[in-house]
PDB file of N, CA and C in Angstrom:
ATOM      1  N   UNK A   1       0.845  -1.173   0.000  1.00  0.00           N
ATOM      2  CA  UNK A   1       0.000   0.000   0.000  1.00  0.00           C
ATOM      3  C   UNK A   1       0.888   1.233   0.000  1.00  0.00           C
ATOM      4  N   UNK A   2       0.427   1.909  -0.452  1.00  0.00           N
ATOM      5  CA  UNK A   2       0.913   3.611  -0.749  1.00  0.00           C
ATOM      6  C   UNK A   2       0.049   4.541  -0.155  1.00  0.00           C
ATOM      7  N   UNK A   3       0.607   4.472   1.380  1.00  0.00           N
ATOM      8  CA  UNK A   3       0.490   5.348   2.157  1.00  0.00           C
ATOM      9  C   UNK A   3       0.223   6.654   2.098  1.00  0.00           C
ATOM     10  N   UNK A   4      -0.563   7.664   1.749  1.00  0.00           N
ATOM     11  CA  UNK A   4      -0.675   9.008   1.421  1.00  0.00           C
ATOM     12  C   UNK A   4      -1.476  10.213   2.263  1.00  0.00           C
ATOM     13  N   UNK A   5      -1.966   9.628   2.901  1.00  0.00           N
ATOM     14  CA  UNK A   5      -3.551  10.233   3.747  1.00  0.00           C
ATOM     15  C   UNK A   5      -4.397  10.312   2.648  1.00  0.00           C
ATOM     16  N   UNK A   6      -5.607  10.709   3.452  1.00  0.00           N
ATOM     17  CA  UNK A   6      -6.836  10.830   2.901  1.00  0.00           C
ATOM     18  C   UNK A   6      -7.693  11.708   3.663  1.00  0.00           C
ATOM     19  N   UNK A   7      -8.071  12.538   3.012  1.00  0.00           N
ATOM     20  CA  UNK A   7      -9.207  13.423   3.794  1.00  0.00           C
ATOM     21  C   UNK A   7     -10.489  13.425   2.946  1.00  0.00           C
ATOM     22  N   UNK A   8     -11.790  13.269   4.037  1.00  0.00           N
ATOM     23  CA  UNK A   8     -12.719  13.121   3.526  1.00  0.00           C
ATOM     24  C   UNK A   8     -13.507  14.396   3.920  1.00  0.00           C
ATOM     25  N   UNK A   9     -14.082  15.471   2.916  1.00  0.00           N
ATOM     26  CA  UNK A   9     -14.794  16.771   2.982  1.00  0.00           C
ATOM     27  C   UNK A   9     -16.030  16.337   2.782  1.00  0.00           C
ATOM     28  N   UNK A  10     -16.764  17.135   4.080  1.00  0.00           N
ATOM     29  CA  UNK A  10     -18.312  17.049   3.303  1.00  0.00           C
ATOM     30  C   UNK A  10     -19.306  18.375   4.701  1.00  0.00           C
ATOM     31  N   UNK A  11     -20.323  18.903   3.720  1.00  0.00           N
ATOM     32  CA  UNK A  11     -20.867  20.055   4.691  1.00  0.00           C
ATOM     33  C   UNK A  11     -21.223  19.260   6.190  1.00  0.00           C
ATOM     34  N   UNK A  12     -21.115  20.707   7.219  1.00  0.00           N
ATOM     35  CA  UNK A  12     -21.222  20.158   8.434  1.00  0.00           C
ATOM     36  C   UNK A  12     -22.076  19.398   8.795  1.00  0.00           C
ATOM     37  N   UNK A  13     -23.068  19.033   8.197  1.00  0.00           N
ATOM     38  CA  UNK A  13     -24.188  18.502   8.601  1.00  0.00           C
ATOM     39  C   UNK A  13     -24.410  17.252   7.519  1.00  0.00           C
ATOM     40  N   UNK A  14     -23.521  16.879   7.203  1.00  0.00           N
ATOM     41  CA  UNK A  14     -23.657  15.787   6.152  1.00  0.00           C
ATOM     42  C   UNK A  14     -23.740  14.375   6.606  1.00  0.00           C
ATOM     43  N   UNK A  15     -24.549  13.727   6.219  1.00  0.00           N
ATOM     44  CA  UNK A  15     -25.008  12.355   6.914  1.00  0.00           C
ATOM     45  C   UNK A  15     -23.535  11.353   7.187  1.00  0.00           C
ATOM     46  N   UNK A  16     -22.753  11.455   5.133  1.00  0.00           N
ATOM     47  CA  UNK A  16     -22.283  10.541   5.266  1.00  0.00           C
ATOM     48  C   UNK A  16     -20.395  10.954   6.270  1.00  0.00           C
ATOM     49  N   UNK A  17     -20.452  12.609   6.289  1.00  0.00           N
ATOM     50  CA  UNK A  17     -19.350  12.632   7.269  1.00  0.00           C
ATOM     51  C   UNK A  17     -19.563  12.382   8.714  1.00  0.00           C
ATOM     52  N   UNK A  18     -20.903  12.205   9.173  1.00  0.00           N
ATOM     53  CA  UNK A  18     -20.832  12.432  10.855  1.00  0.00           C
ATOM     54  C   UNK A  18     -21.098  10.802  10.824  1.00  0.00           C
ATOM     55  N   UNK A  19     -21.508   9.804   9.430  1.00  0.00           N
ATOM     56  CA  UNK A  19     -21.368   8.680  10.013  1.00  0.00           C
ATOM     57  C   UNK A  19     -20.195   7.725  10.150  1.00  0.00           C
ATOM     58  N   UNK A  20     -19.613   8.531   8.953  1.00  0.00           N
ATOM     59  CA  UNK A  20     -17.949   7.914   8.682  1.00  0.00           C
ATOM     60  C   UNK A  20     -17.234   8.901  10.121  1.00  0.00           C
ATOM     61  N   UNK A  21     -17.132   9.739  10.861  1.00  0.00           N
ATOM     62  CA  UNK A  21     -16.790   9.871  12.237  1.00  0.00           C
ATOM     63  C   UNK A  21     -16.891   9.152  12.820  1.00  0.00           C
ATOM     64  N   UNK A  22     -18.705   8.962  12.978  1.00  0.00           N
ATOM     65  CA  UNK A  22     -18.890   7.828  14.076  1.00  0.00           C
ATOM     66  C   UNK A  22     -18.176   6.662  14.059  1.00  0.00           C
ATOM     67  N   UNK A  23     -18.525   5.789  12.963  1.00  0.00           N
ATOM     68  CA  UNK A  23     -17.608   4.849  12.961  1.00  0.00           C
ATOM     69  C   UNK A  23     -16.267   4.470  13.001  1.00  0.00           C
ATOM     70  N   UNK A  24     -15.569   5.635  12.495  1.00  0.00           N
ATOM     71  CA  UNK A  24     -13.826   5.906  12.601  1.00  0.00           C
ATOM     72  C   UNK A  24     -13.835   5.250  14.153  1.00  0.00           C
ATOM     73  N   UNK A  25     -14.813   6.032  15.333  1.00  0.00           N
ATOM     74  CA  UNK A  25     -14.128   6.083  16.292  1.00  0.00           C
ATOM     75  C   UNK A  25     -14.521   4.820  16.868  1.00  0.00           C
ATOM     76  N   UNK A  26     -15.994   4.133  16.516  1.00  0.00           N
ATOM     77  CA  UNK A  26     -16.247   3.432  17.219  1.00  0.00           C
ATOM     78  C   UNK A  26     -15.057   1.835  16.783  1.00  0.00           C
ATOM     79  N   UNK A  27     -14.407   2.165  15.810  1.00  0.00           N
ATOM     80  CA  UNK A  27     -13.331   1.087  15.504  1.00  0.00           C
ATOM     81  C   UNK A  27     -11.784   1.558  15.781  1.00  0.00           C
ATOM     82  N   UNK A  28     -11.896   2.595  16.690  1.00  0.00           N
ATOM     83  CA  UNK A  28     -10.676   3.151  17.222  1.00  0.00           C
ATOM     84  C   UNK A  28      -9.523   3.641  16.103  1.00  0.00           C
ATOM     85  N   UNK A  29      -9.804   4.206  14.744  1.00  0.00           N
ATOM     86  CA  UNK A  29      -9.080   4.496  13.656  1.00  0.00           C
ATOM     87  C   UNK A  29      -8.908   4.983  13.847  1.00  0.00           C
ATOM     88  N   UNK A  30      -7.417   5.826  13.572  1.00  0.00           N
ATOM     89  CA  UNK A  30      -7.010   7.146  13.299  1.00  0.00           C
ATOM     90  C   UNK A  30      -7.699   8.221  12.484  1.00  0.00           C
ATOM     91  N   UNK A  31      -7.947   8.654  12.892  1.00  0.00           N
ATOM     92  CA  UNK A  31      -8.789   9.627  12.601  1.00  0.00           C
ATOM     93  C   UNK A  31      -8.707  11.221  12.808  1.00  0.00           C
ATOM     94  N   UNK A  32      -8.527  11.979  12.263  1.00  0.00           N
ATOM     95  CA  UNK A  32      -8.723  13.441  12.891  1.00  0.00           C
ATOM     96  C   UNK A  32      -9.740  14.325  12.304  1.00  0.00           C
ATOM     97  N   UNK A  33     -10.621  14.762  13.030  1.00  0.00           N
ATOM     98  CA  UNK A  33     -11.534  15.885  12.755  1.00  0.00           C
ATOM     99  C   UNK A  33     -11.110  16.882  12.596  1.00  0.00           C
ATOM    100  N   UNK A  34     -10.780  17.772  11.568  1.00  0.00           N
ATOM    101  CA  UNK A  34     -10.468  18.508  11.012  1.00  0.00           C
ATOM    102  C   UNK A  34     -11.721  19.574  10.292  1.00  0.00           C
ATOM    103  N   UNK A  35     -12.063  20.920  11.081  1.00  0.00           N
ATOM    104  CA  UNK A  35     -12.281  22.237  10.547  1.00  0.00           C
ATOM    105  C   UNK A  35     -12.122  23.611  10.099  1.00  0.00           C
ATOM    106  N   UNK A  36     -12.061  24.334   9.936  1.00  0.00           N
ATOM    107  CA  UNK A  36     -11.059  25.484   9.548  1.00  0.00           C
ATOM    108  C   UNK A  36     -10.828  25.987  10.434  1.00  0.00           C
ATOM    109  N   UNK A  37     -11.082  25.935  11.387  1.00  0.00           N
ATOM    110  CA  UNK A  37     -10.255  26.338  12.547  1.00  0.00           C
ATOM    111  C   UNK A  37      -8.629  26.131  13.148  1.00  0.00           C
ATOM    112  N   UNK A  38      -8.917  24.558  12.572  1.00  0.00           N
ATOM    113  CA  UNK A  38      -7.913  23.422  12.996  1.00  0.00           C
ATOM    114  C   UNK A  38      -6.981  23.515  12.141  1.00  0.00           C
ATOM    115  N   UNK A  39      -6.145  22.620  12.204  1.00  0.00           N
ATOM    116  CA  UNK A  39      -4.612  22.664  11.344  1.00  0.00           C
ATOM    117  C   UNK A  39      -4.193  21.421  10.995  1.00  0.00           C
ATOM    118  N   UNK A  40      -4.729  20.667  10.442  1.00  0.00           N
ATOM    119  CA  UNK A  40      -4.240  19.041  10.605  1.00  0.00           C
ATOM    120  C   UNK A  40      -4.027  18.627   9.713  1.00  0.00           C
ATOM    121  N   UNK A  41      -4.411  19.541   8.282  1.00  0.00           N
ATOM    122  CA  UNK A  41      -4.083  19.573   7.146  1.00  0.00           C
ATOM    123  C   UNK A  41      -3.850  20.910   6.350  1.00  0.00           C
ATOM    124  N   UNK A  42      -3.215  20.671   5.967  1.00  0.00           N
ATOM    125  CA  UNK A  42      -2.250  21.885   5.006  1.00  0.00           C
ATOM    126  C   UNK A  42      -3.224  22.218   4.297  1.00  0.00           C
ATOM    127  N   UNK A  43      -3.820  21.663   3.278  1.00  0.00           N
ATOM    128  CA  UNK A  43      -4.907  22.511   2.633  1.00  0.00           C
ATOM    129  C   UNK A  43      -6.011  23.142   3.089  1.00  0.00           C
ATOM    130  N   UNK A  44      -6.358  22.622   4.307  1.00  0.00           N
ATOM    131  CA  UNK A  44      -7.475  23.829   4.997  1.00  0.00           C
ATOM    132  C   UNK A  44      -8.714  23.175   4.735  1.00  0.00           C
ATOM    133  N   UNK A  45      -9.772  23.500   5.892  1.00  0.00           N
ATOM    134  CA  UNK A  45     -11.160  23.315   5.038  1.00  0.00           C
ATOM    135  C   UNK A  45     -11.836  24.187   5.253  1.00  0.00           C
ATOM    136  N   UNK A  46     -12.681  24.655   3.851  1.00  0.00           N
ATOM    137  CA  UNK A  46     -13.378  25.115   3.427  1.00  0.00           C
ATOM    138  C   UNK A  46     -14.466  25.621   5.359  1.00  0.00           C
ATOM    139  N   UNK A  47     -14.989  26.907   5.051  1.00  0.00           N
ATOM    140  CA  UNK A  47     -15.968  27.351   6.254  1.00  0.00           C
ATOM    141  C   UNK A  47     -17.281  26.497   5.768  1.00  0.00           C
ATOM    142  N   UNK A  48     -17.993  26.229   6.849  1.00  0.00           N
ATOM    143  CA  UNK A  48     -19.164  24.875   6.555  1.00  0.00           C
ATOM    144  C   UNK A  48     -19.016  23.509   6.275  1.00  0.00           C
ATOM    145  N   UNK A  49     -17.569  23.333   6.338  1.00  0.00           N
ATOM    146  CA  UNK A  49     -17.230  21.746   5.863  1.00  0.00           C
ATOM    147  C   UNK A  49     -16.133  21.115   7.059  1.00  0.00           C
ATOM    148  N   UNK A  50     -16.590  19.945   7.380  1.00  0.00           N
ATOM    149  CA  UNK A  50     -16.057  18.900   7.823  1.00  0.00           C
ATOM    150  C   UNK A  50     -14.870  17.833   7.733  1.00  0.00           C
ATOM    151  N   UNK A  51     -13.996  17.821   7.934  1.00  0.00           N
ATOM    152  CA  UNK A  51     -12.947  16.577   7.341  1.00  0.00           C
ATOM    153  C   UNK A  51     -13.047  15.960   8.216  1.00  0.00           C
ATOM    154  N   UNK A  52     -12.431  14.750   8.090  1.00  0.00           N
ATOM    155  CA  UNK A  52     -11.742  13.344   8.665  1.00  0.00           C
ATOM    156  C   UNK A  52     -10.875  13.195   7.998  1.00  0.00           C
ATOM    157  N   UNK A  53      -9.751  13.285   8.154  1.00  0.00           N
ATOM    158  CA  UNK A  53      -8.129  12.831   8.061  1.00  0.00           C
ATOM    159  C   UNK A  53      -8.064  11.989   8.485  1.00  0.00           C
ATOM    160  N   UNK A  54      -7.163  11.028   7.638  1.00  0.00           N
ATOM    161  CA  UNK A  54      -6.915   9.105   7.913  1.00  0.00           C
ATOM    162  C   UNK A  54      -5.235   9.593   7.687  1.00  0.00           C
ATOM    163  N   UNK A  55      -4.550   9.766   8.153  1.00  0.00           N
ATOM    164  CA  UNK A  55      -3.211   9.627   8.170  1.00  0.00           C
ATOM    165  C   UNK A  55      -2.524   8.078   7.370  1.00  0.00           C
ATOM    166  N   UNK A  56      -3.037   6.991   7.498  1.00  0.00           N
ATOM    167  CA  UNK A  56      -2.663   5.800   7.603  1.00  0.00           C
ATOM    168  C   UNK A  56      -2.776   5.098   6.423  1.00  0.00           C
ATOM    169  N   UNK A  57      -4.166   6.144   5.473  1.00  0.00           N
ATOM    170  CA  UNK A  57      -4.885   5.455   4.721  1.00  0.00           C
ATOM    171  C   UNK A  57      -3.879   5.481   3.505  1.00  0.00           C
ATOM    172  N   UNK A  58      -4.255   4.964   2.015  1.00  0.00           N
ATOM    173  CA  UNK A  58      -3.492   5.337   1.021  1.00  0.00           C
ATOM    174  C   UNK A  58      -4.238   4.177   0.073  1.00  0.00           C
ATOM    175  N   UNK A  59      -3.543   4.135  -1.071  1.00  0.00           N
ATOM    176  CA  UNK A  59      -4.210   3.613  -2.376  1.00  0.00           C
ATOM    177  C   UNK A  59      -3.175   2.005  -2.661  1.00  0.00           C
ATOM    178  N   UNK A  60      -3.488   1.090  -3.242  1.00  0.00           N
ATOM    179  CA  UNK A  60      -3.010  -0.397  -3.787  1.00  0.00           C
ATOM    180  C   UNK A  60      -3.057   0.201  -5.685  1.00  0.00           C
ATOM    181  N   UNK A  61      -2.027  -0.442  -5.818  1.00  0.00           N
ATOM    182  CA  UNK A  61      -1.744  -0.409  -7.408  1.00  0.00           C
ATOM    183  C   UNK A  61      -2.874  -1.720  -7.756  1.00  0.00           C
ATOM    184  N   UNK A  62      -3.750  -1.563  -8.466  1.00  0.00           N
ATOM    185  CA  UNK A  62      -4.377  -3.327  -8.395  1.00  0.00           C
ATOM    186  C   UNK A  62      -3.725  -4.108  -8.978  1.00  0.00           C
ATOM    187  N   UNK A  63      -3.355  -3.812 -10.468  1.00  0.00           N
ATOM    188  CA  UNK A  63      -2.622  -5.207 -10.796  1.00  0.00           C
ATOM    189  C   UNK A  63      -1.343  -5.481 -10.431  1.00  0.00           C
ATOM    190  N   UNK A  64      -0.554  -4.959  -9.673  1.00  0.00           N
ATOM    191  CA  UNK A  64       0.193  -5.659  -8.649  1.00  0.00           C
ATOM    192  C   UNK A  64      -0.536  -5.982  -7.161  1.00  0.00           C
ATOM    193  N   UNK A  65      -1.253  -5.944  -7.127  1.00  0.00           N
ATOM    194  CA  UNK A  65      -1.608  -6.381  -5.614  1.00  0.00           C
ATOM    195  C   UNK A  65      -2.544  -7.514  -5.995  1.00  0.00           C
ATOM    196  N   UNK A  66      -3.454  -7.876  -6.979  1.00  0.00           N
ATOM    197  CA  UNK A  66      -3.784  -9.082  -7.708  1.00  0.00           C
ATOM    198  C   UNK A  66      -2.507  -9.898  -8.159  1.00  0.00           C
ATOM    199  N   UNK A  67      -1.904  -9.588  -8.645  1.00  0.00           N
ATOM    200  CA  UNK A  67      -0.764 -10.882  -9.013  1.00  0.00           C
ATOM    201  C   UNK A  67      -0.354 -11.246  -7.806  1.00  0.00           C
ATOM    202  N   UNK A  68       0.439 -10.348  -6.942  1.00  0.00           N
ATOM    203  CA  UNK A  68       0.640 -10.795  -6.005  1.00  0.00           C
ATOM    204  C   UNK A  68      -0.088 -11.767  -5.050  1.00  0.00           C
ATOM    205  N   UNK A  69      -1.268 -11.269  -5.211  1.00  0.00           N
ATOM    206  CA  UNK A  69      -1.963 -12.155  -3.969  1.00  0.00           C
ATOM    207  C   UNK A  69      -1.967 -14.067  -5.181  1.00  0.00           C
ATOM    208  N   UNK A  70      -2.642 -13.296  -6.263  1.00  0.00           N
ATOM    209  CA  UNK A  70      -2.592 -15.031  -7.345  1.00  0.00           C
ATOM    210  C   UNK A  70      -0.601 -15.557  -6.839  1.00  0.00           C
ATOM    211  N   UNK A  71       0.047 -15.079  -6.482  1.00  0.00           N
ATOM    212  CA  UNK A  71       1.321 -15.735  -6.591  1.00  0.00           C
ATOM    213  C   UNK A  71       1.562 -16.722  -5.147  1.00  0.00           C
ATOM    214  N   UNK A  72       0.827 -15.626  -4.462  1.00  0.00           N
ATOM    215  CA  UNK A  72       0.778 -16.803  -2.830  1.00  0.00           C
ATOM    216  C   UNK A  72      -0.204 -17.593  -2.982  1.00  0.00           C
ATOM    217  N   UNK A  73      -1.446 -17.388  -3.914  1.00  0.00           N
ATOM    218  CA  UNK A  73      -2.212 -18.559  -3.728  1.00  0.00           C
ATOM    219  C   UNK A  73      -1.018 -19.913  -4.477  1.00  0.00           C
ATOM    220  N   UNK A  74      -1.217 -19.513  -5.313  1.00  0.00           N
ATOM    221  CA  UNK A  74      -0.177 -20.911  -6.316  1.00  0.00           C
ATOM    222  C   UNK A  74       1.169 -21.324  -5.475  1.00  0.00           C
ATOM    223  N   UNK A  75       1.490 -20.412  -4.652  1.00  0.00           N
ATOM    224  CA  UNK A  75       2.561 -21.187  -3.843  1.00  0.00           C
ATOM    225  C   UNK A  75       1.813 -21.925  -2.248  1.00  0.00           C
ATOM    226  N   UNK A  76       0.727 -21.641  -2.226  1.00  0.00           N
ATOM    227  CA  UNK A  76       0.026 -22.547  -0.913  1.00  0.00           C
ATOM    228  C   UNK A  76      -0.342 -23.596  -1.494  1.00  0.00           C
ATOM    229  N   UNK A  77      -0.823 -24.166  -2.853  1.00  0.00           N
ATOM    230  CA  UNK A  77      -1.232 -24.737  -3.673  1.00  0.00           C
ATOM    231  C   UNK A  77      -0.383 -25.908  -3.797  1.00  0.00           C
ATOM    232  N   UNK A  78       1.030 -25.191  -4.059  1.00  0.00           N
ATOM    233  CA  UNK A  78       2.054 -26.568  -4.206  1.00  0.00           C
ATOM    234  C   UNK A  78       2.657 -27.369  -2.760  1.00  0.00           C
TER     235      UNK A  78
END
């Protein structure tokens, strides 16, 4: 994985940011709430909007992370 963060924007009152909060925390994720007030990200957010910062999170190349995984299956195989 390729580690990058991730921040997720959405207005203060947005269903799917206060439920992706909730759940961040109720699975103990890293997580940071982030508003323009705050500083937790360099780009800032927007007045009326919400973040969650995942520090941890980041993106998979797929077709290397598919071969790869097909390469351990075929070696549990033999």
């Amino acid at each position: 994985m390729h580690r990058n963060g991730i921040i997720n924007l959405a207005p203060v009152h947005s269903e799917f940011i206060l439920n992706f909060i909730e759940s961040a925390q109720a699975w103990k994720l890293d997580v940071q709430v982030c508003c323009r007030l705050t500083r937790c990200v360099s780009a800032g957010v927007p007045d009326g909007y919400i973040g969650a910062y995942e520090p941890q999170s980041g993106y998979l190349k797929c077709k290397q992370a598919v071969c790869a995984r097909r390469a351990d299956g075929l070696r549990a195989a033999v």
